[in-house]
PDB file of N, CA and C in Angstrom:
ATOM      1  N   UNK A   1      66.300 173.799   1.001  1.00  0.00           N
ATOM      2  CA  UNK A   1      65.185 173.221   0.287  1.00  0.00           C
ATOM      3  C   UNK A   1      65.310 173.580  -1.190  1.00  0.00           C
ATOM      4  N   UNK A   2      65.135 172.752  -2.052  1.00  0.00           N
ATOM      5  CA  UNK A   2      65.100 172.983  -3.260  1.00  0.00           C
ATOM      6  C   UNK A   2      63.541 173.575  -3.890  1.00  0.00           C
ATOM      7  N   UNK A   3      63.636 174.802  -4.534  1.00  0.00           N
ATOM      8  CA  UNK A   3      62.609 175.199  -5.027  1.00  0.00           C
ATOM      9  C   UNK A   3      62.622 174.994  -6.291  1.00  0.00           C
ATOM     10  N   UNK A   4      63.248 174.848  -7.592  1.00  0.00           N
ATOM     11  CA  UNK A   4      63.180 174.878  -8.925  1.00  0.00           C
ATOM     12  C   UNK A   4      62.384 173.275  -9.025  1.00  0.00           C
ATOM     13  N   UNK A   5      61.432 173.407  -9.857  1.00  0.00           N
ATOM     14  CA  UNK A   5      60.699 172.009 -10.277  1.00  0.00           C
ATOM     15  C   UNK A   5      59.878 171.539  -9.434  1.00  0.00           C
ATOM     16  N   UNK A   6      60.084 172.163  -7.876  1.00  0.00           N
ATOM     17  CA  UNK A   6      58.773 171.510  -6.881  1.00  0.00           C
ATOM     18  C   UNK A   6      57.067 172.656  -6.920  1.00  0.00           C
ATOM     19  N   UNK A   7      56.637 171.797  -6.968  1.00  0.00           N
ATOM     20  CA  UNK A   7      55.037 172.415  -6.448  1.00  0.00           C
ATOM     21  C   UNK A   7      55.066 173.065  -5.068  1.00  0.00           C
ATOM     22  N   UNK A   8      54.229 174.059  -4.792  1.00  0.00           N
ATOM     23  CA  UNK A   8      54.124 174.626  -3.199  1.00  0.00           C
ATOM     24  C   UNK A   8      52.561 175.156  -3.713  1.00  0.00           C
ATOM     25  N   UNK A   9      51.869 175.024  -2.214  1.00  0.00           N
ATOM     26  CA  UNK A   9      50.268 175.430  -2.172  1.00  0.00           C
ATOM     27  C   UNK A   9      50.369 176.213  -0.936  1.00  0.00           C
ATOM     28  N   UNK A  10      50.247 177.856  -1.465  1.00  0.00           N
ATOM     29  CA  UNK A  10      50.188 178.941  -0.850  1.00  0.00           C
ATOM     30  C   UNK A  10      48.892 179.392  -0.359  1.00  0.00           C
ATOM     31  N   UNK A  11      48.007 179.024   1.116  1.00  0.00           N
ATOM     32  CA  UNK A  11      47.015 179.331   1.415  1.00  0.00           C
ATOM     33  C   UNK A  11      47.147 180.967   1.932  1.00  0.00           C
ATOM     34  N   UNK A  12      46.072 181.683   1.447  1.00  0.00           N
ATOM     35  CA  UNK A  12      46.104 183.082   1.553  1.00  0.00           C
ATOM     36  C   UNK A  12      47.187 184.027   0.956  1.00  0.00           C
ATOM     37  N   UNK A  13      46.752 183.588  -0.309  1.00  0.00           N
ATOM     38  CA  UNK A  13      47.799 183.737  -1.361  1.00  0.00           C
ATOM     39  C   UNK A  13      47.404 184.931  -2.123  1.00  0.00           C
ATOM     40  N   UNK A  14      46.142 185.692  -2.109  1.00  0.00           N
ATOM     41  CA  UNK A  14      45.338 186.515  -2.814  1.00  0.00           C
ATOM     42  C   UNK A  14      46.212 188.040  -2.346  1.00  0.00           C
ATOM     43  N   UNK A  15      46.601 187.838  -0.654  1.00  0.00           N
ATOM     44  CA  UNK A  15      47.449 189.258  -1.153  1.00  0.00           C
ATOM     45  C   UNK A  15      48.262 189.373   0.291  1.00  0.00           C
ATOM     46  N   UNK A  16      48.990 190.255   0.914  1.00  0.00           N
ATOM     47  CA  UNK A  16      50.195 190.102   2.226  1.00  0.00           C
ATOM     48  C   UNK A  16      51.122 189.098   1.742  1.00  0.00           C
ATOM     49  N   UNK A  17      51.438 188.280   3.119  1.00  0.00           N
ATOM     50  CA  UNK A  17      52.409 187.348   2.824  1.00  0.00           C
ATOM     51  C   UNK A  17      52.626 186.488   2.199  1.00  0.00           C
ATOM     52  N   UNK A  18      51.065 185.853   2.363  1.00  0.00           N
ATOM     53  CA  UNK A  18      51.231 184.877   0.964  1.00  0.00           C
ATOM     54  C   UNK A  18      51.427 185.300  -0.153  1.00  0.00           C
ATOM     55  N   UNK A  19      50.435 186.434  -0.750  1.00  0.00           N
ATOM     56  CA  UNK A  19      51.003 186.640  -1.967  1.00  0.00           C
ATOM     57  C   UNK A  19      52.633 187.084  -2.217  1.00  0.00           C
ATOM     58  N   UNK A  20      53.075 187.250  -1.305  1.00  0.00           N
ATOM     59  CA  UNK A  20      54.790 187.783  -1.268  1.00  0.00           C
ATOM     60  C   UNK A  20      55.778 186.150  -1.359  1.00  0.00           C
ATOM     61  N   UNK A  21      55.191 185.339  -0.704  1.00  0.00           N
ATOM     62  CA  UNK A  21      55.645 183.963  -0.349  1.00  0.00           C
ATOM     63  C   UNK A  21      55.596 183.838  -1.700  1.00  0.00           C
ATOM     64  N   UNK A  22      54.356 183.605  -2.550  1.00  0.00           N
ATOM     65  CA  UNK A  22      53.876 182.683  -3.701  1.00  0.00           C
ATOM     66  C   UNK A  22      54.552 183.786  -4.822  1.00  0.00           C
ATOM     67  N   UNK A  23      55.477 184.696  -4.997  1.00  0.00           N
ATOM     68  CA  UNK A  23      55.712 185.237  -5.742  1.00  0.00           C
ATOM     69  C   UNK A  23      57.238 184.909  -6.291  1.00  0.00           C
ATOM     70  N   UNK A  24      57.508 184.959  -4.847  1.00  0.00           N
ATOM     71  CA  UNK A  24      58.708 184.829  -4.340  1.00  0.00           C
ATOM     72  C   UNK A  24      59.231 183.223  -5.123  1.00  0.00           C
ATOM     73  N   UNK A  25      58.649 182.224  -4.348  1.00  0.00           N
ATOM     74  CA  UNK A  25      58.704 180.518  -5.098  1.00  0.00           C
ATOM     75  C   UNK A  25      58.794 180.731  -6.316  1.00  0.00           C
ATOM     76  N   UNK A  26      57.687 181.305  -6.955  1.00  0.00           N
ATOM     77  CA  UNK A  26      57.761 180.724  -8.446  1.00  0.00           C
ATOM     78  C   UNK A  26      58.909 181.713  -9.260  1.00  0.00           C
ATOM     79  N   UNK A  27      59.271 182.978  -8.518  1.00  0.00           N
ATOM     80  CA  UNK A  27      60.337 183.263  -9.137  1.00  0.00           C
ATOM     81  C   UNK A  27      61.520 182.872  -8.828  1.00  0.00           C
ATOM     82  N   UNK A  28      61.477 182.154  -7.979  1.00  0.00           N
ATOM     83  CA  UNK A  28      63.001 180.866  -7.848  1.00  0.00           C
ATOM     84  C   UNK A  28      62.554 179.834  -8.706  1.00  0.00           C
ATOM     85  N   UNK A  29      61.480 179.468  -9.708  1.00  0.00           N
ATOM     86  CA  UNK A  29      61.291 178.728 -10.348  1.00  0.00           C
ATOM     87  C   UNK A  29      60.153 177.128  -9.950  1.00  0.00           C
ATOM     88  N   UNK A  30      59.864 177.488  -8.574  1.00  0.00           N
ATOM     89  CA  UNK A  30      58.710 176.676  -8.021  1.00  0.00           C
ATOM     90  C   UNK A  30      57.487 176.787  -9.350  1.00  0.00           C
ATOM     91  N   UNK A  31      56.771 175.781  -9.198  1.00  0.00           N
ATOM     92  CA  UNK A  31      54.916 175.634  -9.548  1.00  0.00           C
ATOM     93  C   UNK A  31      54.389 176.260  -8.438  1.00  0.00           C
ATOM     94  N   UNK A  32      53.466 177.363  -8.611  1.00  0.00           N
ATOM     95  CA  UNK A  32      52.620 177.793  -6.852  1.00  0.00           C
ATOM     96  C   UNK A  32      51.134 177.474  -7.299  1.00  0.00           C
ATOM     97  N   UNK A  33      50.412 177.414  -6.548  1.00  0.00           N
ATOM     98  CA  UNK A  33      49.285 177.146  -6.884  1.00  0.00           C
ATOM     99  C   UNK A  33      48.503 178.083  -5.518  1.00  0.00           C
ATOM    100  N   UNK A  34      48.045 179.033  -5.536  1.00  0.00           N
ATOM    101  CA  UNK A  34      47.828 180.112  -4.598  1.00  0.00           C
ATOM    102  C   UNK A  34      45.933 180.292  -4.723  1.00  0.00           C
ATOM    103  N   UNK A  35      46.020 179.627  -3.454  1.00  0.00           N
ATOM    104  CA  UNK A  35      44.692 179.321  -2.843  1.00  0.00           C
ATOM    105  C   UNK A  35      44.072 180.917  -1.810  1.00  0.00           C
ATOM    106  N   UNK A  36      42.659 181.232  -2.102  1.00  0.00           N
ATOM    107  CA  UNK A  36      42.632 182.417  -0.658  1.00  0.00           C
ATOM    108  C   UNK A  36      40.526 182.178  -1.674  1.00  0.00           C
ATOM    109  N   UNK A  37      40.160 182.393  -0.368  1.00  0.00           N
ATOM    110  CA  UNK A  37      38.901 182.640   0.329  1.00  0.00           C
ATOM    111  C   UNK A  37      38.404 183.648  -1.061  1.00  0.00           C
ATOM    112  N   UNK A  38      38.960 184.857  -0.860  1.00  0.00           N
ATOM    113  CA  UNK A  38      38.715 185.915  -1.774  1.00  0.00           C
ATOM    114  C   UNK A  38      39.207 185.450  -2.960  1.00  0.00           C
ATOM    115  N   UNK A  39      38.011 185.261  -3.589  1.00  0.00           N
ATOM    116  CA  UNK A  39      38.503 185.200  -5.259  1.00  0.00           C
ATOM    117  C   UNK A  39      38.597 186.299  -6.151  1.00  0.00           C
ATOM    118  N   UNK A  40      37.618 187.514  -6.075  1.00  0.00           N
ATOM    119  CA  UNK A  40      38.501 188.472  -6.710  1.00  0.00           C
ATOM    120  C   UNK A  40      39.541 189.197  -6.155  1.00  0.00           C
ATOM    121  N   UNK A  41      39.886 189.041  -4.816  1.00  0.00           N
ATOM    122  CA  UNK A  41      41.488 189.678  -5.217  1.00  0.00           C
ATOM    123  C   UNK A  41      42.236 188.579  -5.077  1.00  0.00           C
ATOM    124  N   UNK A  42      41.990 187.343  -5.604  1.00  0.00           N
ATOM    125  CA  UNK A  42      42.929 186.398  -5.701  1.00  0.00           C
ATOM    126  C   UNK A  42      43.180 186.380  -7.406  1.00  0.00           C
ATOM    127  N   UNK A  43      41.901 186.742  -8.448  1.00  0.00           N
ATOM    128  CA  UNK A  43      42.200 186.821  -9.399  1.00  0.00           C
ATOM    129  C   UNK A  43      43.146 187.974  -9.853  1.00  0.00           C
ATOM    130  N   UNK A  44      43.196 189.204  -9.308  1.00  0.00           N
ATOM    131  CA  UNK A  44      43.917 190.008  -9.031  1.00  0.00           C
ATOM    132  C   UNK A  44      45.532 189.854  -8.948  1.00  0.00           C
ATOM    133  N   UNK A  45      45.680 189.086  -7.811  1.00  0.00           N
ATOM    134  CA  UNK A  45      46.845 188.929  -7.320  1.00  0.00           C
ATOM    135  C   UNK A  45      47.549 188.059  -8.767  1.00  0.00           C
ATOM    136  N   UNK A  46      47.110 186.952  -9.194  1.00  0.00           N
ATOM    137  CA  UNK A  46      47.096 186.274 -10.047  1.00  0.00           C
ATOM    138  C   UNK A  46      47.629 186.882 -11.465  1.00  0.00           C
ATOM    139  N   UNK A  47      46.180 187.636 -11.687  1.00  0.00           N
ATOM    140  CA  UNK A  47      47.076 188.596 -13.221  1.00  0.00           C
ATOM    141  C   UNK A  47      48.439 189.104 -12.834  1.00  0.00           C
ATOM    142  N   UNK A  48      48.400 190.350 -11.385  1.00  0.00           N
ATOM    143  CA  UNK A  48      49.508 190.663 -11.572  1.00  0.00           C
ATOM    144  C   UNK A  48      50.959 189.809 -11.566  1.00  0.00           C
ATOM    145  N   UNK A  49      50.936 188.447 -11.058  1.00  0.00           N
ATOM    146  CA  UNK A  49      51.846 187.390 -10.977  1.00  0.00           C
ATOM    147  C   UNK A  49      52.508 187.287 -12.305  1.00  0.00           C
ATOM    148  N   UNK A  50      51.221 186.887 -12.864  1.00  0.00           N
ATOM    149  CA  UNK A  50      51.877 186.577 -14.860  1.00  0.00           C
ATOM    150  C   UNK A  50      51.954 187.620 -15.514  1.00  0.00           C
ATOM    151  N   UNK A  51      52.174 189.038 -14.903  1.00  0.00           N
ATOM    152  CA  UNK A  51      52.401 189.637 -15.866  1.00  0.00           C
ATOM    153  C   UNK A  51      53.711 190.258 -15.454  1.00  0.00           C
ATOM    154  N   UNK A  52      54.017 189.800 -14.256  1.00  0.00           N
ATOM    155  CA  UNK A  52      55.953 189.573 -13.961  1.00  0.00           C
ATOM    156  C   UNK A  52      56.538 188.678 -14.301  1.00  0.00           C
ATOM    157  N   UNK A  53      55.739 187.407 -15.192  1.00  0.00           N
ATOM    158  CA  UNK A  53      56.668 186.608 -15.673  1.00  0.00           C
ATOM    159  C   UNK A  53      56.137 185.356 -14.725  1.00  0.00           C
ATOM    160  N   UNK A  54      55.915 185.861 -13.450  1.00  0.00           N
ATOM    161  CA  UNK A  54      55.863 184.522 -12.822  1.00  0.00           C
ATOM    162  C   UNK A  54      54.703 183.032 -13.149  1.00  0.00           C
ATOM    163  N   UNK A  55      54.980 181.845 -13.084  1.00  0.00           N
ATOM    164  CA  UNK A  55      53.736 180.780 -13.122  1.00  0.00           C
ATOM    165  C   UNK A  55      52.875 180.857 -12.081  1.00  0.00           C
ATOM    166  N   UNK A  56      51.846 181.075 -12.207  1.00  0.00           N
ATOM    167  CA  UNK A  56      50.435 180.937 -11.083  1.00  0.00           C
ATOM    168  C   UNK A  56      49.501 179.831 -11.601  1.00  0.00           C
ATOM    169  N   UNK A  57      49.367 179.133 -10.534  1.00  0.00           N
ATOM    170  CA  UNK A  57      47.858 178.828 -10.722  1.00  0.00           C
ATOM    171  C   UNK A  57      47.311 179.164  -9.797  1.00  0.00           C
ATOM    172  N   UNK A  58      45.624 179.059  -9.319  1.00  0.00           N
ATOM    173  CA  UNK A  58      45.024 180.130  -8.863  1.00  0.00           C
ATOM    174  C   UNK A  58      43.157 178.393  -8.318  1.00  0.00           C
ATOM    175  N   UNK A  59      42.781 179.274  -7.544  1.00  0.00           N
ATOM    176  CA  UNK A  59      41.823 178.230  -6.862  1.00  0.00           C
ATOM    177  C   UNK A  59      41.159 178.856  -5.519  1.00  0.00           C
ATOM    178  N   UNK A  60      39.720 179.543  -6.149  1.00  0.00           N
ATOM    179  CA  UNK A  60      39.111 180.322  -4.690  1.00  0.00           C
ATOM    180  C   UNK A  60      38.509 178.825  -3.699  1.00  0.00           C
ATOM    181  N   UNK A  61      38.513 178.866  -2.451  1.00  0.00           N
ATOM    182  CA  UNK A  61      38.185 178.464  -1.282  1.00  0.00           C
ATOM    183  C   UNK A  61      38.753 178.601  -0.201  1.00  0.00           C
ATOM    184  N   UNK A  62      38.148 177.493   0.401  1.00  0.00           N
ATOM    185  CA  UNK A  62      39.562 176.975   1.574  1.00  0.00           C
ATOM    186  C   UNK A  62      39.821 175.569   2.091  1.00  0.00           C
ATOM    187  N   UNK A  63      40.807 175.068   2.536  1.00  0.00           N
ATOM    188  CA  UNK A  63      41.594 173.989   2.856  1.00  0.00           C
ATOM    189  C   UNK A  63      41.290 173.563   4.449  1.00  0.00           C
ATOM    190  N   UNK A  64      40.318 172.836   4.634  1.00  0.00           N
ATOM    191  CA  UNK A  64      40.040 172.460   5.880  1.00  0.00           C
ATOM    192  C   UNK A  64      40.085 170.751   5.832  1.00  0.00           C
ATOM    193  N   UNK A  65      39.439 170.121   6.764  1.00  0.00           N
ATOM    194  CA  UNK A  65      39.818 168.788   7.009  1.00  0.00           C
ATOM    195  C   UNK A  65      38.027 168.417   6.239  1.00  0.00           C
TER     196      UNK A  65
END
């Protein structure tokens, strides 16, 4: 799969795997856009993202039908 230049939407992204997943992408050069329930430790997770360099964007809720 090619990650450089694609978008990925990391649900439960605020901290565990997702945040490991969504760290991971955008430092292969993905867009992440890292979704989780918890918004302050999603804002959290977030600072610390960009301040490794990585691109975040960031969006408290959740993804249901």
């Amino acid at each position: 799969m090619e990650i450089t230049g694609n978008t990925f939407i990391v649900t439960g992204g605020a901290q565990g795997p997702g945040k490991a997943i969504g760290s991971q992408l955008a430092a292969k050069g993905g867009r992440v856009a890292l979704v989780d329930m918890n918004g302050e430790v999603l804002e959290k997770a977030v600072i610390e993202c960009r301040l490794s360099g990585s691109w975040q964007a960031e969006s408290e809720g959740q993804l249901s039908r």
